[in-house]
N, C-alpha and C. Protein backbone atom coordinates (compact mmCIF):
# COMPACT_ATOMS: atom_id res chain seq x y z
N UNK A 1 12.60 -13.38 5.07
CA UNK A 1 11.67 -12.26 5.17
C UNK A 1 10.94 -12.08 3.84
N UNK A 2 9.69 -11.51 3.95
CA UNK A 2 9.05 -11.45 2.71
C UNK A 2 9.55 -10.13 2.22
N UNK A 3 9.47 -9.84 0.75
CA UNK A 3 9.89 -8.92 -0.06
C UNK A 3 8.29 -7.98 0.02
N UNK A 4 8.57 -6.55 0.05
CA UNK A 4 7.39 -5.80 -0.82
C UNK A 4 7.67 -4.73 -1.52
N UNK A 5 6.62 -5.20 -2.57
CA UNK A 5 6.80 -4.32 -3.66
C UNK A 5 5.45 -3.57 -3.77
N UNK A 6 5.75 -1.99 -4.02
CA UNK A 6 4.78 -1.13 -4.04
C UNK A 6 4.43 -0.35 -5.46
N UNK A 7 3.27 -0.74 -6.09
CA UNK A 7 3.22 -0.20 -7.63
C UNK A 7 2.14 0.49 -7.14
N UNK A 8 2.83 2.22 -7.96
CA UNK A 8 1.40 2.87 -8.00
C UNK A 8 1.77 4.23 -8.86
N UNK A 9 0.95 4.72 -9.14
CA UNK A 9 0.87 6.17 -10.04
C UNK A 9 2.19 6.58 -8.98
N UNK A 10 3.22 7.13 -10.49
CA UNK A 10 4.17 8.22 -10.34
C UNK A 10 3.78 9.58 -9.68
N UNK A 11 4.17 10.34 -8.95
CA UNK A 11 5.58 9.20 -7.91
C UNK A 11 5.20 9.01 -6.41
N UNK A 12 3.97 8.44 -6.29
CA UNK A 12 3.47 7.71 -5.09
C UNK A 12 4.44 6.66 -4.61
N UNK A 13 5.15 5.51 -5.53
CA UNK A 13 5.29 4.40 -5.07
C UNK A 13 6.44 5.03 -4.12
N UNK A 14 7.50 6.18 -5.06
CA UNK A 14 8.82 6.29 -4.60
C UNK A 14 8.67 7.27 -3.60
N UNK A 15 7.53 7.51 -3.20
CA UNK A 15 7.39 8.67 -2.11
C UNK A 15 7.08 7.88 -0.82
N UNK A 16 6.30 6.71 -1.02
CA UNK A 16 6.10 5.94 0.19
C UNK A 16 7.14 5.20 0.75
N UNK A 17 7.98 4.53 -0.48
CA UNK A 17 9.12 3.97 -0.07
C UNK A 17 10.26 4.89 0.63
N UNK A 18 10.35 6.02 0.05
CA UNK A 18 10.91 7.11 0.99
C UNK A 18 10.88 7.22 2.51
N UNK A 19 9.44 7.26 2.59
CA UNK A 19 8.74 7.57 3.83
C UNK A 19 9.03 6.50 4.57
N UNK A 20 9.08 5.46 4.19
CA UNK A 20 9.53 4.11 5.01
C UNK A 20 10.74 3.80 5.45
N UNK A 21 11.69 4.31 4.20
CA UNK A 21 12.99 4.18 5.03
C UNK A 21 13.62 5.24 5.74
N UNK A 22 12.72 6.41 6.01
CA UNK A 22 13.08 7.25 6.99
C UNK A 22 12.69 6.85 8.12
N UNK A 23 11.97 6.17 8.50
CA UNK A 23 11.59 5.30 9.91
C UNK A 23 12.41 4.02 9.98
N UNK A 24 12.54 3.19 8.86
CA UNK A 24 13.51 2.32 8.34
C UNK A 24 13.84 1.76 8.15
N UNK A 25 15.52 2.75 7.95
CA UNK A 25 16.11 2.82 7.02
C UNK A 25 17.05 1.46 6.49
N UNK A 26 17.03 0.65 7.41
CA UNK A 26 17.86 -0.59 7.22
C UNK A 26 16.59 -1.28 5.94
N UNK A 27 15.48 -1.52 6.49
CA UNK A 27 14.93 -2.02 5.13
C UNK A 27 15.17 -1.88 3.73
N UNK A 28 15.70 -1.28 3.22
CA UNK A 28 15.77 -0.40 1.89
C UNK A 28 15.83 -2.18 0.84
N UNK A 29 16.56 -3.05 1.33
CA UNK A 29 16.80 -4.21 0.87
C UNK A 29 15.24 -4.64 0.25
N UNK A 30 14.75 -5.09 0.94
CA UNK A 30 13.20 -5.47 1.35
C UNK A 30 11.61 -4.97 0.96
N UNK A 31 12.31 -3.55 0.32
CA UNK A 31 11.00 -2.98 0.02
C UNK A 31 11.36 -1.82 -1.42
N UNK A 32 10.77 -2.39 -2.46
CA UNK A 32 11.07 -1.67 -3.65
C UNK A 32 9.37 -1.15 -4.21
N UNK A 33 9.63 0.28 -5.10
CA UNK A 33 8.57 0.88 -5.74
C UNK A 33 9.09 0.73 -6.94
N UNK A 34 7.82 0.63 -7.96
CA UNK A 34 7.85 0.78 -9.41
C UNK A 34 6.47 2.22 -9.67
N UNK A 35 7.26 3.24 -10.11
CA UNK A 35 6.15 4.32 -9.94
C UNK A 35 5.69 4.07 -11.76
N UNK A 36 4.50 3.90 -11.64
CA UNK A 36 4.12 3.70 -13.15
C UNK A 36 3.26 5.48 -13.91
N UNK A 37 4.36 5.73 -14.84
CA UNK A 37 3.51 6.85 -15.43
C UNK A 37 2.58 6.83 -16.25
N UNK A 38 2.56 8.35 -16.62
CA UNK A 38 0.90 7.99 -17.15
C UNK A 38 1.19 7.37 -18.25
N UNK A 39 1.92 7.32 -19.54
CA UNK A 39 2.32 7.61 -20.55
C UNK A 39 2.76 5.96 -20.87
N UNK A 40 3.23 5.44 -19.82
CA UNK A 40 3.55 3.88 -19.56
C UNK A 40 2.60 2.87 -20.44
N UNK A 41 3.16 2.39 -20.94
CA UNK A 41 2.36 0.73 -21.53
C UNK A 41 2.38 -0.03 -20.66
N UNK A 42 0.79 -0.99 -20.22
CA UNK A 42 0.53 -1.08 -19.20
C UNK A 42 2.00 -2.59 -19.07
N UNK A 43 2.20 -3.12 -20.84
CA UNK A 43 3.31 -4.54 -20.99
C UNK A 43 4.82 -3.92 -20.43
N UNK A 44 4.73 -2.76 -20.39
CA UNK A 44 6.65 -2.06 -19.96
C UNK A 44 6.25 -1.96 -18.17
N UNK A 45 5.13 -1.33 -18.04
CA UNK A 45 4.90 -1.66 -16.63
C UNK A 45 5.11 -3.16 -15.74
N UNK A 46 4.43 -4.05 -16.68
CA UNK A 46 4.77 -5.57 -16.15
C UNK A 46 6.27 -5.84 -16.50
N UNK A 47 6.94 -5.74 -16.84
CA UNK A 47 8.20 -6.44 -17.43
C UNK A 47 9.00 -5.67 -16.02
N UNK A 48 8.69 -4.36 -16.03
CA UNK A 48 9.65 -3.55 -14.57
C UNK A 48 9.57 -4.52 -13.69
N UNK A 49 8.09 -4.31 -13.29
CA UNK A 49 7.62 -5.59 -11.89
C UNK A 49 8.43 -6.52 -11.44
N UNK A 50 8.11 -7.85 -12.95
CA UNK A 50 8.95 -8.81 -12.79
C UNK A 50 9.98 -8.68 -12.30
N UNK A 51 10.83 -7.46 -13.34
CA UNK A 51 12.19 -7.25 -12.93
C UNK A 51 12.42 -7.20 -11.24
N UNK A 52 11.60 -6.31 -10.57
CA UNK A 52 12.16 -5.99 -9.62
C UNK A 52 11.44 -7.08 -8.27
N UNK A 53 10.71 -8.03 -8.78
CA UNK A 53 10.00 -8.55 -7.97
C UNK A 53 11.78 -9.62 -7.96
N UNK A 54 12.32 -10.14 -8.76
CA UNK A 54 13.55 -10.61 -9.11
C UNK A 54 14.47 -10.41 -8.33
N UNK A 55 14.83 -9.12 -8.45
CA UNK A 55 15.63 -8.01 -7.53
C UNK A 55 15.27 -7.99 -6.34
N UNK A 56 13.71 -8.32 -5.90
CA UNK A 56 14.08 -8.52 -4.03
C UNK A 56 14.31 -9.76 -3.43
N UNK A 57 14.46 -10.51 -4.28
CA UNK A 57 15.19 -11.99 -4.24
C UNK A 57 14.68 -12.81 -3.00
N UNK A 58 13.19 -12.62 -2.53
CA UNK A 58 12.60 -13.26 -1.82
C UNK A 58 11.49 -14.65 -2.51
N UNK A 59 11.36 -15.22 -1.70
CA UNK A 59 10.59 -16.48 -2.08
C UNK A 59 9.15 -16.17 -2.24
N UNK A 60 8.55 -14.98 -1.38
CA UNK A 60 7.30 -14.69 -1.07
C UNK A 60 7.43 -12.71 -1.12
N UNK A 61 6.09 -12.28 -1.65
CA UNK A 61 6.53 -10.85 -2.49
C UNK A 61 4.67 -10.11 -1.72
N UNK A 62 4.78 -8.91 -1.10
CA UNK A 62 3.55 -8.99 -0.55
C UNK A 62 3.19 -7.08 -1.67
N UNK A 63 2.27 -7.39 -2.63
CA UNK A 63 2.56 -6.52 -3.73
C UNK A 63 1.37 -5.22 -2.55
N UNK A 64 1.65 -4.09 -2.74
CA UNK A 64 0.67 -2.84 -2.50
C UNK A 64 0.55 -2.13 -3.73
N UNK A 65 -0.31 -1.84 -4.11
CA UNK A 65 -0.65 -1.07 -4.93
C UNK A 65 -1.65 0.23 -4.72
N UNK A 66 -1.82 1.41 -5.21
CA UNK A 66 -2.59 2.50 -4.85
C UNK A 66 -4.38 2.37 -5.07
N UNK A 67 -4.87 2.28 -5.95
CA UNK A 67 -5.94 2.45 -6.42
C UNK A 67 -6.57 1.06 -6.96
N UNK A 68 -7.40 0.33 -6.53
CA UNK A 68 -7.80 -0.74 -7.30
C UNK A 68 -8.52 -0.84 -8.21
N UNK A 69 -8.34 -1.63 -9.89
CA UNK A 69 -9.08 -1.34 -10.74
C UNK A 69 -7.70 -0.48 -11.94
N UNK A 70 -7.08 0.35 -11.22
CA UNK A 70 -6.47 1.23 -12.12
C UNK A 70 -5.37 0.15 -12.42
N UNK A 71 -4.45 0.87 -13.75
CA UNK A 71 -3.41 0.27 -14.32
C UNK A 71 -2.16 -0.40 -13.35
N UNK A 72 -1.78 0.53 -12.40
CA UNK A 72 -0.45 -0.13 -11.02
C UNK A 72 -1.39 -1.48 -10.40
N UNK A 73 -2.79 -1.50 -10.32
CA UNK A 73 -3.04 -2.40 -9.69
C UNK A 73 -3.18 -3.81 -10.64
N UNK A 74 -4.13 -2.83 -11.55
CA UNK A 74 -3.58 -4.24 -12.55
C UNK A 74 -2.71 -5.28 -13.38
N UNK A 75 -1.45 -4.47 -13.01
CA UNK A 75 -0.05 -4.76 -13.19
C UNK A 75 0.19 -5.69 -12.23
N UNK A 76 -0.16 -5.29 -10.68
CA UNK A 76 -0.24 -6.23 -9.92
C UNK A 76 -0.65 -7.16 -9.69
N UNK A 77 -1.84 -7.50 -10.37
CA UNK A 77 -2.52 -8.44 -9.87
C UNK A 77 -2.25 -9.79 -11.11
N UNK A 78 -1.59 -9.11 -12.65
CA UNK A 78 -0.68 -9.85 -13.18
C UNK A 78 0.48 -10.81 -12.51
N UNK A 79 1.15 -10.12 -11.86
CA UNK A 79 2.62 -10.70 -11.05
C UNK A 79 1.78 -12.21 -10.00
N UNK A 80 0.34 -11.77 -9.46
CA UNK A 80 0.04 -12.30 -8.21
C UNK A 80 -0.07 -13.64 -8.60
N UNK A 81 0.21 -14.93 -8.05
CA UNK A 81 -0.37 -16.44 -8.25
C UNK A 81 -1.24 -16.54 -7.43
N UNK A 82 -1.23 -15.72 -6.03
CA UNK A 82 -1.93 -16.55 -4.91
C UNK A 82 -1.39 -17.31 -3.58
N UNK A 83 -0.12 -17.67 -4.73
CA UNK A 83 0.49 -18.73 -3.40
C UNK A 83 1.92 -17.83 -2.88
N UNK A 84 2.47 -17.34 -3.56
CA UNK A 84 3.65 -16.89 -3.37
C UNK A 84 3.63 -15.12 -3.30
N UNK A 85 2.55 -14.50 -4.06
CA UNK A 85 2.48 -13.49 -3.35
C UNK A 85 1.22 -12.95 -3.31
N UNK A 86 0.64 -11.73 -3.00
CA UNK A 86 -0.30 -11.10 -1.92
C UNK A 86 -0.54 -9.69 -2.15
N UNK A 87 -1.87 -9.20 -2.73
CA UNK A 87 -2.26 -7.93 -3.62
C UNK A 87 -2.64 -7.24 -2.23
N UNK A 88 -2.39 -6.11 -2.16
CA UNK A 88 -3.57 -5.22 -1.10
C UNK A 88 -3.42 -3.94 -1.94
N UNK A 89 -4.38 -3.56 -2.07
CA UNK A 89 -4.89 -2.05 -2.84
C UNK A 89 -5.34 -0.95 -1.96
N UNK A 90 -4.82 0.19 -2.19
CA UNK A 90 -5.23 1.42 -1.45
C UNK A 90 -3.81 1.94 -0.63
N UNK A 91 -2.94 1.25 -0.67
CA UNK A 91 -1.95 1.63 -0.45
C UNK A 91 -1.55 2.98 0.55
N UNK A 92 -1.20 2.65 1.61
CA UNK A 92 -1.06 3.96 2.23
C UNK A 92 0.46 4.15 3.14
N UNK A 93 0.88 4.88 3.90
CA UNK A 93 1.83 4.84 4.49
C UNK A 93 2.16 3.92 6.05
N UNK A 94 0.65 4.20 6.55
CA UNK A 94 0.18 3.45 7.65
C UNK A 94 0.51 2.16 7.51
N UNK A 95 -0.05 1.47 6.28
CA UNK A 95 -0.39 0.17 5.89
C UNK A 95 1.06 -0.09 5.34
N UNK A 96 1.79 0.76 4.68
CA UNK A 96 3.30 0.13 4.60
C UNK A 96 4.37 -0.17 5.83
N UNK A 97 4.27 0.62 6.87
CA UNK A 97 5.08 0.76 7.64
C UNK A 97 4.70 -0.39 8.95
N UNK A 98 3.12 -0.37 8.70
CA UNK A 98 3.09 -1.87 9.54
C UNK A 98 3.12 -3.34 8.98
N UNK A 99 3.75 -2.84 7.62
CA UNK A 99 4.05 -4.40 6.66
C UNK A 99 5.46 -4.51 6.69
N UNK A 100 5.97 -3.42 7.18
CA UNK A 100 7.52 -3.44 7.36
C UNK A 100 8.03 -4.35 8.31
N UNK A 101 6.78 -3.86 9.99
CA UNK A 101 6.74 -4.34 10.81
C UNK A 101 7.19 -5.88 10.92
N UNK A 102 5.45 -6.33 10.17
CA UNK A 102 5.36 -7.85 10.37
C UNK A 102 6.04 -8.69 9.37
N UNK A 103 7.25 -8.05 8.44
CA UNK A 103 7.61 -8.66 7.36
C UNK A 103 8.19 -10.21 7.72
N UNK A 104 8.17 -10.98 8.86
CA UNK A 104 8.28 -12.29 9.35
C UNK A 104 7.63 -12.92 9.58
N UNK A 105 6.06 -12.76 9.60
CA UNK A 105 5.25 -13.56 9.61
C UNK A 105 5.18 -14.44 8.27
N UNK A 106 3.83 -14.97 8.23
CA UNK A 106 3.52 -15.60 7.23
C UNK A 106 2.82 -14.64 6.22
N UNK A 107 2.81 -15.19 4.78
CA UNK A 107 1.98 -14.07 3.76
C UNK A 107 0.81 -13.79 3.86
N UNK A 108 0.28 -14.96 4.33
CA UNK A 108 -1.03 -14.57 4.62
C UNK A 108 -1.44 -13.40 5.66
N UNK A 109 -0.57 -13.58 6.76
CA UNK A 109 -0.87 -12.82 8.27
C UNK A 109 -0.56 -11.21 7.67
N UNK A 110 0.54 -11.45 6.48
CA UNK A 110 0.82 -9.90 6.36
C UNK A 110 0.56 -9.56 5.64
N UNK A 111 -0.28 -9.78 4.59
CA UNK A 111 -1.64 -9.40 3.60
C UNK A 111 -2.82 -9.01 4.96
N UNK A 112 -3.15 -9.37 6.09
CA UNK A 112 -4.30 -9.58 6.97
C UNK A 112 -3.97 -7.88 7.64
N UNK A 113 -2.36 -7.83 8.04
CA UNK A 113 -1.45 -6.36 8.99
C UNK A 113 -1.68 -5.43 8.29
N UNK A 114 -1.14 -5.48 6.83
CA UNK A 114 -1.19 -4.60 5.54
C UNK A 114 -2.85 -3.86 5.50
N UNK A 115 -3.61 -4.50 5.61
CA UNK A 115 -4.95 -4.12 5.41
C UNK A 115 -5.20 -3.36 6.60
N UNK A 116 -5.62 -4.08 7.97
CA UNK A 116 -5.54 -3.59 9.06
C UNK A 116 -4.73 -2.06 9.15
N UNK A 117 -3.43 -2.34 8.90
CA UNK A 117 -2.59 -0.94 9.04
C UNK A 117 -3.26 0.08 8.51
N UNK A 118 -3.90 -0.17 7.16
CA UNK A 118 -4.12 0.76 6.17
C UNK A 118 -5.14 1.45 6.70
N UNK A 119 -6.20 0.60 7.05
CA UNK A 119 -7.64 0.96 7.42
C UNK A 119 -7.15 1.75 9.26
N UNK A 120 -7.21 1.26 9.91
CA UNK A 120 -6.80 1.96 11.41
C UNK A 120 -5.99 3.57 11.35
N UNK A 121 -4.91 3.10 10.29
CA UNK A 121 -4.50 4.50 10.27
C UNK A 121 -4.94 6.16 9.19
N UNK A 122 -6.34 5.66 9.11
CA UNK A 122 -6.93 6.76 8.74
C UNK A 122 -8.28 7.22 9.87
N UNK A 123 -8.49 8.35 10.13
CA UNK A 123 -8.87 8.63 11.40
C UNK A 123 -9.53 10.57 11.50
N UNK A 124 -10.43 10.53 11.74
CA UNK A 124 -10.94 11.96 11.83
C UNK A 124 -10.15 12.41 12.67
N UNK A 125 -9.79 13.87 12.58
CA UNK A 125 -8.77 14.70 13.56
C UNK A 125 -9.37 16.24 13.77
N UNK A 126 -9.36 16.25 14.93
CA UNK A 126 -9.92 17.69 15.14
C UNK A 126 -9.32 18.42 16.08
N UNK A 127 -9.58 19.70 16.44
CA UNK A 127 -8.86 20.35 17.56
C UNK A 127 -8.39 19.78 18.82
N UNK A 128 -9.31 18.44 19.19
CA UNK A 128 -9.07 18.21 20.30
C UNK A 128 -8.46 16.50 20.40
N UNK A 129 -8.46 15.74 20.62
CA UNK A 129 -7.46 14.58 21.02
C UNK A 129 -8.45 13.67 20.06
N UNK A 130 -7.84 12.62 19.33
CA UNK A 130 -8.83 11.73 18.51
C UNK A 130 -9.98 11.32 19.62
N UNK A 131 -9.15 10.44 20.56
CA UNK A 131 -10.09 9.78 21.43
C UNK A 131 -11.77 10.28 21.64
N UNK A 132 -11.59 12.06 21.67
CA UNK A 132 -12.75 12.71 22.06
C UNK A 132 -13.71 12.96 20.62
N UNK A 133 -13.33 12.70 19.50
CA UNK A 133 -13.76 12.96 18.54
C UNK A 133 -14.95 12.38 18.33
N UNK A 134 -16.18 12.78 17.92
CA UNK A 134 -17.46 12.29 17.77
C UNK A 134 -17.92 11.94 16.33
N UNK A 135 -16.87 12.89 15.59
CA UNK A 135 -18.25 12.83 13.97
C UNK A 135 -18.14 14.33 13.90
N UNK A 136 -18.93 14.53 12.69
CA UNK A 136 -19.30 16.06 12.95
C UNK A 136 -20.58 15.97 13.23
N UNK A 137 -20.97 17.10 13.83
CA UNK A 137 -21.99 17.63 14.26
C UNK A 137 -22.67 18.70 13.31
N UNK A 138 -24.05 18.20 12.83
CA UNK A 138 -24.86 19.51 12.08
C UNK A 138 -25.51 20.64 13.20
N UNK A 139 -25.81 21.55 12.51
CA UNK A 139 -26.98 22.36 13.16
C UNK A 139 -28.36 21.56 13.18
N UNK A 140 -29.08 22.13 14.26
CA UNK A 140 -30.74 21.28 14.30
C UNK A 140 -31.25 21.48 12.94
N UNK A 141 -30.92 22.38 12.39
CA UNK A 141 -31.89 22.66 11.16
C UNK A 141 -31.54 22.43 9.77
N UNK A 142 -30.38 21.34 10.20
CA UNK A 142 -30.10 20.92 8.70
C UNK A 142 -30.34 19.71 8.79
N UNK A 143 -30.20 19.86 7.23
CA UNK A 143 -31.01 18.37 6.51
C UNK A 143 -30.17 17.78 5.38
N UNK A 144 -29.36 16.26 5.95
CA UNK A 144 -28.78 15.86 4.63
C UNK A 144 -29.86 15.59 3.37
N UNK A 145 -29.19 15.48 2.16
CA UNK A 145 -30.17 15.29 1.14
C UNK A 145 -29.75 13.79 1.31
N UNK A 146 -31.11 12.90 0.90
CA UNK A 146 -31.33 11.46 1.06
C UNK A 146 -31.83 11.22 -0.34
N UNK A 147 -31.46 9.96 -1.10
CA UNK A 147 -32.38 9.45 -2.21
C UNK A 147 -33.07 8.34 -1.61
């Protein structure tokens, strides 16, 4: 099974991993957070990683990270070769829990789920059932501002 590891601003990583093994909970093996603070050197941040990329003692490591561009991601994208493991940024709960899912596929397929998950499970919600949901609706007499 592939390992994932979730780096992101304190304490996102350990809140998602939470959230995951309350649906689950047998994973706990399989899926580790490194919550990076603010205060963190971005070199003590990498050395954790390693560590724990180590610690999930898989051959193949599918990294999530929160924000792309920022320090957890760029920590990540340190660890990444390409071949052995697999960056996705934006990190969400959706997108973890269906990487939990497919953690038997191939890395590639679950870098492909991971994304998918992430993106699908964000969704306008309104009083009435998603399905019926349109957008919002202006009044006739308004006017977005356009450049």
């Amino acid at each position: 099974m592939i390992g994932i590891l979730i780096i992101a601003h304190a304490p996102l990583a350990t809140a998602l991993r939470e959230c995951a093994l309350h649906v689950f909970p047998d994973c706990a093996d399989g899926v580790l957070a490194l919550d990076v603070l603010p205060d963190d050197a971005p070199e003590d941040s990498l050395n954790l990683a390693r560590q724990a990329m180590v610690a999930l003692g898989t051959d193949e490591v599918l990294l999530l990270s929160d924000v792309f561009g920022a320090t957890p991601c760029n920590v990540a994208q340190l660890l990444g070769d390409g071949n052995n493991t697999r960056l996705v940024a934006g990190a969400n709960l959706p997108m973890l829990l269906r990487s939990i899912c497919y953690r038997h596929e191939s890395l590639q397929a679950l870098a492909a789920r991971a994304q998918a998950g992430g993106t699908q499970g964000v969704m306008p919600v309104g009083s009435t059932a998603p399905q019926n949901q349109t957008g919002q609706r202006h009044a006739p007499s308004h006017r977005d501002h356009q450049q």
